[in-house]
N, C-alpha and C. Protein backbone atom coordinates (compact mmCIF):
# COMPACT_ATOMS: atom_id res chain seq x y z
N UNK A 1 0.83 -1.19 0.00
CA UNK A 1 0.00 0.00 0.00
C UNK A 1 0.87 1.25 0.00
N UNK A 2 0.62 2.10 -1.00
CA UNK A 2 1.08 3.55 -1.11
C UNK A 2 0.62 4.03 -0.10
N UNK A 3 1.71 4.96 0.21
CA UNK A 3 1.21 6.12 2.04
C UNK A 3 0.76 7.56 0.71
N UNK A 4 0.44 8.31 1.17
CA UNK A 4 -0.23 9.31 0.81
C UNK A 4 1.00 10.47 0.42
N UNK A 5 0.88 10.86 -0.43
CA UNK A 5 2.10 12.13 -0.87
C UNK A 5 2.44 13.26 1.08
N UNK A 6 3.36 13.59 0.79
CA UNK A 6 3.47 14.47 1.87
C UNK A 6 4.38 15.75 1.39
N UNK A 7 4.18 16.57 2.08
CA UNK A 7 4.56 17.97 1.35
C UNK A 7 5.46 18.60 2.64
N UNK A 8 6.77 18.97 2.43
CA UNK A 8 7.78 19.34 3.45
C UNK A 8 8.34 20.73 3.18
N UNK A 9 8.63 21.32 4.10
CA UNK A 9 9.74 22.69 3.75
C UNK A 9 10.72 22.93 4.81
N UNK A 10 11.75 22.45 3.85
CA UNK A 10 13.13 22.75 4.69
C UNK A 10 13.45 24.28 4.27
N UNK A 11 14.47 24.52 6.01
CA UNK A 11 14.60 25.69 5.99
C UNK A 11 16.35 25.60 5.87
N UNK A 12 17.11 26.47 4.76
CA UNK A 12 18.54 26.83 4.72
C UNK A 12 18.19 27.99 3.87
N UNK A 13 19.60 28.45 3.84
CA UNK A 13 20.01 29.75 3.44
C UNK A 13 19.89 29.37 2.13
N UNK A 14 19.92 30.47 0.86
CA UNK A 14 19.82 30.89 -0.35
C UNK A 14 21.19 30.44 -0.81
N UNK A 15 22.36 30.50 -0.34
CA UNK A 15 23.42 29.69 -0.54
C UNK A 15 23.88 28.14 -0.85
N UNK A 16 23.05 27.55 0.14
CA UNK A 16 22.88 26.22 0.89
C UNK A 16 21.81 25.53 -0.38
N UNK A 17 20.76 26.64 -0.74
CA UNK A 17 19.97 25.79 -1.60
C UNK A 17 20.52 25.69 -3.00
N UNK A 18 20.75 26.82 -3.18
CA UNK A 18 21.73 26.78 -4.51
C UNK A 18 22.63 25.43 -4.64
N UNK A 19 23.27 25.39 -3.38
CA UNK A 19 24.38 23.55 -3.86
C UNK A 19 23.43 23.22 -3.94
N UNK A 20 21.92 22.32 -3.11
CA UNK A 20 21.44 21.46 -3.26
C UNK A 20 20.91 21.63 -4.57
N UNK A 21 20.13 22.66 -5.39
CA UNK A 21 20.01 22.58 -6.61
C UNK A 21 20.82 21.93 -7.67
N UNK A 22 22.40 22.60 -7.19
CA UNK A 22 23.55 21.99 -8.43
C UNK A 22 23.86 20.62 -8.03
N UNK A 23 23.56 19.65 -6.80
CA UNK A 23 23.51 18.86 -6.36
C UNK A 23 22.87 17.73 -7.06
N UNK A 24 21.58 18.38 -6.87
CA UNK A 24 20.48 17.46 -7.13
C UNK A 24 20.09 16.87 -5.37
N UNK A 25 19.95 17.70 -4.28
CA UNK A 25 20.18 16.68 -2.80
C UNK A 25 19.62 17.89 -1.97
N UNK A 26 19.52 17.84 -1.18
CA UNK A 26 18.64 18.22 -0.23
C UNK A 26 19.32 17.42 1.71
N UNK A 27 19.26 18.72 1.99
CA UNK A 27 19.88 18.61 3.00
C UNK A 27 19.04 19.10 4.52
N UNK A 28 18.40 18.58 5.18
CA UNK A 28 18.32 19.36 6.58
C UNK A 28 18.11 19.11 8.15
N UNK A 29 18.23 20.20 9.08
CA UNK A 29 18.58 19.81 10.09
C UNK A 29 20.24 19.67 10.37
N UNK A 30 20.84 20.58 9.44
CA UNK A 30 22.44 20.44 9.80
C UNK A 30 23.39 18.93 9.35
N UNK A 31 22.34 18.79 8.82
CA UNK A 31 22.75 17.40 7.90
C UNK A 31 22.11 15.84 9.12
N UNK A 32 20.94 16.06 9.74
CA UNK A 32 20.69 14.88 9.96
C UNK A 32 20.04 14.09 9.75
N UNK A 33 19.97 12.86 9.69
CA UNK A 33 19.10 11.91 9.12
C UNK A 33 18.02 11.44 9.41
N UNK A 34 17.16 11.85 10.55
CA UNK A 34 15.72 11.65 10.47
C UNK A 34 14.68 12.16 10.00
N UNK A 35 15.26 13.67 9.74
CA UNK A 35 13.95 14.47 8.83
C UNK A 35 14.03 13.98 7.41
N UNK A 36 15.67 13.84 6.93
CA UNK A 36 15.42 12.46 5.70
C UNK A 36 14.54 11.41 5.50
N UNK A 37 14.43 10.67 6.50
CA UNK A 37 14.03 9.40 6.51
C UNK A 37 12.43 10.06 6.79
N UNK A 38 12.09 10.73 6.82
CA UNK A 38 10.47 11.16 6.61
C UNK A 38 10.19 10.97 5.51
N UNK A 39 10.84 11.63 4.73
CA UNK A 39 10.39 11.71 3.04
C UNK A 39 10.81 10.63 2.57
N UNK A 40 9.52 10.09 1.43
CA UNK A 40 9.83 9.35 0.70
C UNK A 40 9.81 9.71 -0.73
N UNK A 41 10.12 9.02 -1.69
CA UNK A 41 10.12 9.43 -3.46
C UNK A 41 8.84 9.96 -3.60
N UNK A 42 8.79 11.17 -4.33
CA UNK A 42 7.46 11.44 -4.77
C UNK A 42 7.25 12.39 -3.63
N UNK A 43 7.50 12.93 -2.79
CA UNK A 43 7.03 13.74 -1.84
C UNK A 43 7.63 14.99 -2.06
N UNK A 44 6.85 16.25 -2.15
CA UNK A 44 7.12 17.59 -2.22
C UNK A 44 7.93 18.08 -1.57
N UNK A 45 9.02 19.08 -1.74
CA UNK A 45 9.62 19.72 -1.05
C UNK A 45 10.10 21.24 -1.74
N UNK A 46 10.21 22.49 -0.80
CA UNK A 46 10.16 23.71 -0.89
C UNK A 46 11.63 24.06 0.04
N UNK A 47 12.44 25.17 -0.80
CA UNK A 47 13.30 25.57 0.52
C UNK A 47 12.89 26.76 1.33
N UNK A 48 12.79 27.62 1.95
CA UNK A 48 12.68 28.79 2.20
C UNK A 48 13.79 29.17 2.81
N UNK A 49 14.50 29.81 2.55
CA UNK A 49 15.39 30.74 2.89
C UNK A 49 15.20 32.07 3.61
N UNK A 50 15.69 32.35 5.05
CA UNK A 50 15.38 33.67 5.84
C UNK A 50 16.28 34.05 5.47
N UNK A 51 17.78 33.69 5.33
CA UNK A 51 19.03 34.55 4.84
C UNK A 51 19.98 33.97 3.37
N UNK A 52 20.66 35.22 3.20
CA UNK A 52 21.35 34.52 1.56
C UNK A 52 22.11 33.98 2.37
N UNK A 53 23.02 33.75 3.30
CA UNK A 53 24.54 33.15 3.48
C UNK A 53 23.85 32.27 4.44
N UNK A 54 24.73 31.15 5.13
CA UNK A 54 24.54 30.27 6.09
C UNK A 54 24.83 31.31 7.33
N UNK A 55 26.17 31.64 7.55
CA UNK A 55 26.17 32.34 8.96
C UNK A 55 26.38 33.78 8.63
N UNK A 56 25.03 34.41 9.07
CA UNK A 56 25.19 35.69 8.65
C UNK A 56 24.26 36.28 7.18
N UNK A 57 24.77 37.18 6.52
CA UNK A 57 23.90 37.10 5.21
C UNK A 57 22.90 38.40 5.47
N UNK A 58 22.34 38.75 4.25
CA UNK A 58 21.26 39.68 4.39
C UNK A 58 20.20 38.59 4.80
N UNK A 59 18.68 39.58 4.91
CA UNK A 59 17.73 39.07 5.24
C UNK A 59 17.08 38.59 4.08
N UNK A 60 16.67 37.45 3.59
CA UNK A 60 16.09 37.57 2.32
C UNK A 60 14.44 36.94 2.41
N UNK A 61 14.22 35.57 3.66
CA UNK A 61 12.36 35.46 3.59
C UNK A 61 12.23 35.21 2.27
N UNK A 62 12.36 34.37 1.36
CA UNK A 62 12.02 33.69 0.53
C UNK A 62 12.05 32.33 0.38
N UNK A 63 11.15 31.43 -0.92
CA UNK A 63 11.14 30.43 -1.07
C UNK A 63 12.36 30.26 -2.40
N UNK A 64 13.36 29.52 -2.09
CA UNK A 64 14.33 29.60 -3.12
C UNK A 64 14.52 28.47 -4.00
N UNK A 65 13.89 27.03 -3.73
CA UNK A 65 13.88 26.58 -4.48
C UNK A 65 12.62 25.03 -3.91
N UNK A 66 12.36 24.57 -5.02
CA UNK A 66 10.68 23.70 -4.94
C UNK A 66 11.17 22.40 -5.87
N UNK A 67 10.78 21.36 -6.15
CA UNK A 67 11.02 19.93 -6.26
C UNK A 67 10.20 19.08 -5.86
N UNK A 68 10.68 17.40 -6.26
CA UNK A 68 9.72 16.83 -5.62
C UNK A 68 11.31 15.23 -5.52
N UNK A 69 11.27 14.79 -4.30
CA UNK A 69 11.92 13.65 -3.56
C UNK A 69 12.04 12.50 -4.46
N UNK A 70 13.35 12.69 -4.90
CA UNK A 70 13.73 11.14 -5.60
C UNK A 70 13.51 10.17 -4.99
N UNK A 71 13.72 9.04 -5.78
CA UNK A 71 13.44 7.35 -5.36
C UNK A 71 14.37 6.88 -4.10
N UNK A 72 15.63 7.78 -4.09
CA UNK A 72 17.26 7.08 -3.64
C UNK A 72 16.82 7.18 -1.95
N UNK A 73 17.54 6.81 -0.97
CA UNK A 73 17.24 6.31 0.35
C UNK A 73 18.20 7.75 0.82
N UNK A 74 17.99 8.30 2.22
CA UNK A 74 18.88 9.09 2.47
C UNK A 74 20.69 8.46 2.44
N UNK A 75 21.37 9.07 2.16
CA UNK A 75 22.53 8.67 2.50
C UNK A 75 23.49 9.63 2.69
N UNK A 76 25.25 9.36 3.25
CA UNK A 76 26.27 9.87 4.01
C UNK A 76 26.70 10.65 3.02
N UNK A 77 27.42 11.83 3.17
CA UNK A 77 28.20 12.58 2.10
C UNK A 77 29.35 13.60 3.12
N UNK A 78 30.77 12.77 2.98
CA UNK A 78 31.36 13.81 3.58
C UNK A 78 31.83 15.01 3.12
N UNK A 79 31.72 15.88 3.67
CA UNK A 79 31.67 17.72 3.42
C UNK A 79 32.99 18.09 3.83
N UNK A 80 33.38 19.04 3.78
CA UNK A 80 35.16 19.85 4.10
C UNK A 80 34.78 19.77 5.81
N UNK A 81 36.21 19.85 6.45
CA UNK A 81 36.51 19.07 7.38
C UNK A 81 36.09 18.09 8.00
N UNK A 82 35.85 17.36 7.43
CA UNK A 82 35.28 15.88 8.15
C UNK A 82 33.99 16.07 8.33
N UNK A 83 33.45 16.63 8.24
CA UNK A 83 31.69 17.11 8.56
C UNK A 83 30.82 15.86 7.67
N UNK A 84 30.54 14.92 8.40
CA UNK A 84 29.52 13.76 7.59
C UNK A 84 27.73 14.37 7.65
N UNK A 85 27.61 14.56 6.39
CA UNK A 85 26.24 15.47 6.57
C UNK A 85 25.10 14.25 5.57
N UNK A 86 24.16 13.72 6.35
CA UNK A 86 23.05 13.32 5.50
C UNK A 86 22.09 13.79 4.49
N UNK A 87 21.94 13.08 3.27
CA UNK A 87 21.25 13.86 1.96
C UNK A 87 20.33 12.99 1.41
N UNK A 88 19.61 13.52 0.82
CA UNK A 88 18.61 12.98 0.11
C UNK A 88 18.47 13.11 -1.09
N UNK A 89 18.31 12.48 -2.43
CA UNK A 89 18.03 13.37 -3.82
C UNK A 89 16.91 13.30 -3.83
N UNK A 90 17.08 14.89 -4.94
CA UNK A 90 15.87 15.57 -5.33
C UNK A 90 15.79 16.19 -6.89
N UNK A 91 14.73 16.33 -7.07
CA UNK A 91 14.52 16.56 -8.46
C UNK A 91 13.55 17.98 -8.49
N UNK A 92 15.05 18.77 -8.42
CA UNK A 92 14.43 20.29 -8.74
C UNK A 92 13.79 20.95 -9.98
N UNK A 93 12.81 21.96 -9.69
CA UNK A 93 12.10 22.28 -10.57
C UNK A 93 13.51 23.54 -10.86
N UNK A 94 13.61 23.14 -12.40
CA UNK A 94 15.03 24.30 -12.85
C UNK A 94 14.44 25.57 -13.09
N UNK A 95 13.01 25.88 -13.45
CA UNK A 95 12.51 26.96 -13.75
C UNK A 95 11.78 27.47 -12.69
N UNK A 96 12.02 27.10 -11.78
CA UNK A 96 11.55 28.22 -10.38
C UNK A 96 12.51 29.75 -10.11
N UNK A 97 11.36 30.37 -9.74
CA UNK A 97 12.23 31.23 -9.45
C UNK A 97 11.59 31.98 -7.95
N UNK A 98 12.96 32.71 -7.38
CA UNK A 98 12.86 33.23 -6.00
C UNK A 98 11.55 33.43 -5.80
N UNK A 99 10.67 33.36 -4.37
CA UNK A 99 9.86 33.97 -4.43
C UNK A 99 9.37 34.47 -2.85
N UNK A 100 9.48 35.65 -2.66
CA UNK A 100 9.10 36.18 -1.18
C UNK A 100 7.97 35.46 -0.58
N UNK A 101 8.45 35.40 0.58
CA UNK A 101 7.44 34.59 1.86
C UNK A 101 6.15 36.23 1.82
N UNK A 102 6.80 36.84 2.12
CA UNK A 102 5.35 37.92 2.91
C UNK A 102 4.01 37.78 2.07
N UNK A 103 4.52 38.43 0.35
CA UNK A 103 3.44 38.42 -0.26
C UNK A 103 2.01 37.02 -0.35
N UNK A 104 2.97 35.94 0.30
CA UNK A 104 2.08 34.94 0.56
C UNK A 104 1.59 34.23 2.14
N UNK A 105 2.14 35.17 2.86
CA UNK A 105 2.06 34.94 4.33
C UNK A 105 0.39 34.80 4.92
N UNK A 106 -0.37 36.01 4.27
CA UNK A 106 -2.03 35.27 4.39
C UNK A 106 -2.56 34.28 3.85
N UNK A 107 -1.82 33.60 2.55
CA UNK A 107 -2.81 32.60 2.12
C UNK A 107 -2.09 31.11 2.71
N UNK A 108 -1.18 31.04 3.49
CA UNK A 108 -0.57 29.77 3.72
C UNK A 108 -0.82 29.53 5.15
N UNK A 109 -1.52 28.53 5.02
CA UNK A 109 -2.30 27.80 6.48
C UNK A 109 -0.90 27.73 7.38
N UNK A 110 0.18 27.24 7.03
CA UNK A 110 1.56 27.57 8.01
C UNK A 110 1.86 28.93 8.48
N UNK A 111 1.48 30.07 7.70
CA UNK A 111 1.97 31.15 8.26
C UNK A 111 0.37 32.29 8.55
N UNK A 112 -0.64 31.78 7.77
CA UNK A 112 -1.50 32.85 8.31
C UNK A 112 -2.03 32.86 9.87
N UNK A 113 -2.24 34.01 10.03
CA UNK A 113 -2.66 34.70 11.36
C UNK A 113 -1.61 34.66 12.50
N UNK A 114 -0.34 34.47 12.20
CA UNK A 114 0.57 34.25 12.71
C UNK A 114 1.41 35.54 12.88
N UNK A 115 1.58 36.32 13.96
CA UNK A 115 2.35 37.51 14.05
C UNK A 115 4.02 37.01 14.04
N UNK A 116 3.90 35.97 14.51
CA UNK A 116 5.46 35.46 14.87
C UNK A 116 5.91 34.27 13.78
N UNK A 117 5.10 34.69 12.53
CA UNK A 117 5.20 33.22 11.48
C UNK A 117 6.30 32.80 11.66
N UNK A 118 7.71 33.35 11.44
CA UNK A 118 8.89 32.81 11.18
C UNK A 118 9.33 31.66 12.12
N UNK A 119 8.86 31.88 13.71
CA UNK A 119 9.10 30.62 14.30
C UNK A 119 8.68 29.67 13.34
N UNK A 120 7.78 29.22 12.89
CA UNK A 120 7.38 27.98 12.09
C UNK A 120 8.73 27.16 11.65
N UNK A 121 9.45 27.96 11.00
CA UNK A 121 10.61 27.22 10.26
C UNK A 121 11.68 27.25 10.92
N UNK A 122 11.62 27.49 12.14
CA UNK A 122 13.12 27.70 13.29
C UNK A 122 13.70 26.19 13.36
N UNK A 123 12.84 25.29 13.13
CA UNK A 123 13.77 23.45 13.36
C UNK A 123 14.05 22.88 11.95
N UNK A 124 13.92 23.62 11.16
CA UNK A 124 14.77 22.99 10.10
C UNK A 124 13.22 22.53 8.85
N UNK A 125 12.90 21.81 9.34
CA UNK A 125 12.36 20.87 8.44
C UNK A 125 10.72 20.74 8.68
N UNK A 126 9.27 20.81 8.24
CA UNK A 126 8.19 21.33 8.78
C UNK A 126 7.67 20.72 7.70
N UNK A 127 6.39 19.72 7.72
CA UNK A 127 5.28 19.26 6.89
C UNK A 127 4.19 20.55 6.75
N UNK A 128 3.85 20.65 5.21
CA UNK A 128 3.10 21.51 4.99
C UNK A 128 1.73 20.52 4.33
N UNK A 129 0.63 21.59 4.17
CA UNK A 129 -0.46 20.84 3.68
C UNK A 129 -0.46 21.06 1.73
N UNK A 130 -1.12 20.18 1.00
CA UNK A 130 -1.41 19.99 -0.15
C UNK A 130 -1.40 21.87 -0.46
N UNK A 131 -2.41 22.15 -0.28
CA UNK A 131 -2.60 23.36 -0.64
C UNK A 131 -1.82 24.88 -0.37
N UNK A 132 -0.69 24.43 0.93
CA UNK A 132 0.33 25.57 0.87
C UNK A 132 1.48 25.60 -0.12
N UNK A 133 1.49 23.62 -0.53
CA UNK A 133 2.72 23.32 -1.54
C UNK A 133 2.39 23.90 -2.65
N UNK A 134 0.56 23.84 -2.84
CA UNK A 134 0.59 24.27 -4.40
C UNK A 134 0.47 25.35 -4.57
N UNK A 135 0.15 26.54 -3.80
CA UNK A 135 0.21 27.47 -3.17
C UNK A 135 1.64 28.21 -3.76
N UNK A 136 2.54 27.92 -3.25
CA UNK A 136 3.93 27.97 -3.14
C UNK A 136 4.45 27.68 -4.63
N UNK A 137 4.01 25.91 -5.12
CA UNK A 137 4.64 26.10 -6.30
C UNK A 137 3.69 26.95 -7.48
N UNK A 138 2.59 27.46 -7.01
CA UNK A 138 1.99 28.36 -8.64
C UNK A 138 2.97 29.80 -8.48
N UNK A 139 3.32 30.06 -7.13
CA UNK A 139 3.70 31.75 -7.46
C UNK A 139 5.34 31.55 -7.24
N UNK A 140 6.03 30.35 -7.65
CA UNK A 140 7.49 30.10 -8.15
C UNK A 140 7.70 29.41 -9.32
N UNK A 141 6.37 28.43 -10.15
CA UNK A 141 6.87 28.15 -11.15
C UNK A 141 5.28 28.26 -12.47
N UNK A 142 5.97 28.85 -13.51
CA UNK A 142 4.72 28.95 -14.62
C UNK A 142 4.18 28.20 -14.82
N UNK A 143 2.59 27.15 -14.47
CA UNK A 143 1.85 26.28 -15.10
C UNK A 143 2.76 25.25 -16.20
N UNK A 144 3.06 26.05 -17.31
CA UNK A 144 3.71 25.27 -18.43
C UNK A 144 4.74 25.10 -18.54
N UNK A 145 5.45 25.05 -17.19
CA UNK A 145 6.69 24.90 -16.40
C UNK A 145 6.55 23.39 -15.26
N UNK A 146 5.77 23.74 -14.69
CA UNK A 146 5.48 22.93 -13.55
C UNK A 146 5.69 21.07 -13.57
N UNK A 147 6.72 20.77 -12.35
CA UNK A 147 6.29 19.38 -12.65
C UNK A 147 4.76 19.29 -12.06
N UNK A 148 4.32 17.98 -12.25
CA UNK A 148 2.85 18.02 -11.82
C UNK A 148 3.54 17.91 -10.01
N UNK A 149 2.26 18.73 -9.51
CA UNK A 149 2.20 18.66 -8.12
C UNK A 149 0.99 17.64 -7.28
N UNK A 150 0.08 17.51 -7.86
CA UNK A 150 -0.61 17.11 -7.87
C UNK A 150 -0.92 15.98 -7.35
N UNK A 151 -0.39 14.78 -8.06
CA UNK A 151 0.16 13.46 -8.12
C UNK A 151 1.49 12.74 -8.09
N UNK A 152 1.37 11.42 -7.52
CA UNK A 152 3.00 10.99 -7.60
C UNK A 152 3.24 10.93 -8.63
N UNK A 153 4.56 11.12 -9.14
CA UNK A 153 5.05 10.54 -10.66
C UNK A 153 6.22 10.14 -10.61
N UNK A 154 6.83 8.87 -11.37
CA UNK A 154 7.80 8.23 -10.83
C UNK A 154 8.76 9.59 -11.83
N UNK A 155 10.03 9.29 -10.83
CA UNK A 155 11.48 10.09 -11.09
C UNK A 155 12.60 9.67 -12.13
């Protein structure tokens, strides 16, 4: 039995998503492996980015990049100084583009009515509902752009 699609948004910097884009991988929680092991193939994922750099950075509150969870199992990838960081592949949408959190802060069941939205994304990694993903991916990627969101589709 198929489990039901699930829709996630990890939180890193505008930097951070950029590798995972040129990657193809997806990273969060500082590289650990249980918010991996949530997602399975076929499951949505969004980055949002509060800053461009990892430590430090302007402020930026955007969604920087949207996808949907390859087939592959999380696995190890060591990083510069010994840093063993867990990853996942992903299959980014290449024609997304940046897109500010505020202008969509009322219509997303995660952040509306929320004075303090940004806590939401303070642990890294946060299940969203069907309708904030699609939400998210109409005002980052053009219809005749879009992978389907909708449905699973194999990778």
């Amino acid at each position: 039995m198929q489990r039901e699609q699930k829709f996630w948004i990890v939180t890193a910097s505008a930097d951070h998503a950029q590798n995972g884009i040129n990657w193809g991988i997806v990273q969060a929680c500082h590289g650990k492996s249980a918010p991996l092991r949530r997602m399975v193939a076929g499951d949505g994922v969004v980055i949002y980015s509060p800053r461009t750099t990892y430590q430090g950075g302007e402020s930026l509150m955007a969604f920087t990049a949207i996808g949907r969870v390859a087939h592959d199992l999380p696995y190890q990838h060591e990083m510069a100084g010994g840093f063993v960081a867990w990853r996942r592949g992903v299959q980014w949408q290449p024609a997304a583009k940046v897109q500010p959190i505020r202008p969509l802060l009322d219509d997303l069941e995660v952040t509306r009515g929320r004075s303090n939205w940004g806590m939401a994304f303070r642990y890294g990694l946060i299940a969203c509902c069907h309708a904030d993903f699609a939400r998210i991916a109409r005002a980052m990627v053009s219809p005749e752009q879009a992978i389907p969101f909708t449905t699973i589709i194999p990778i």
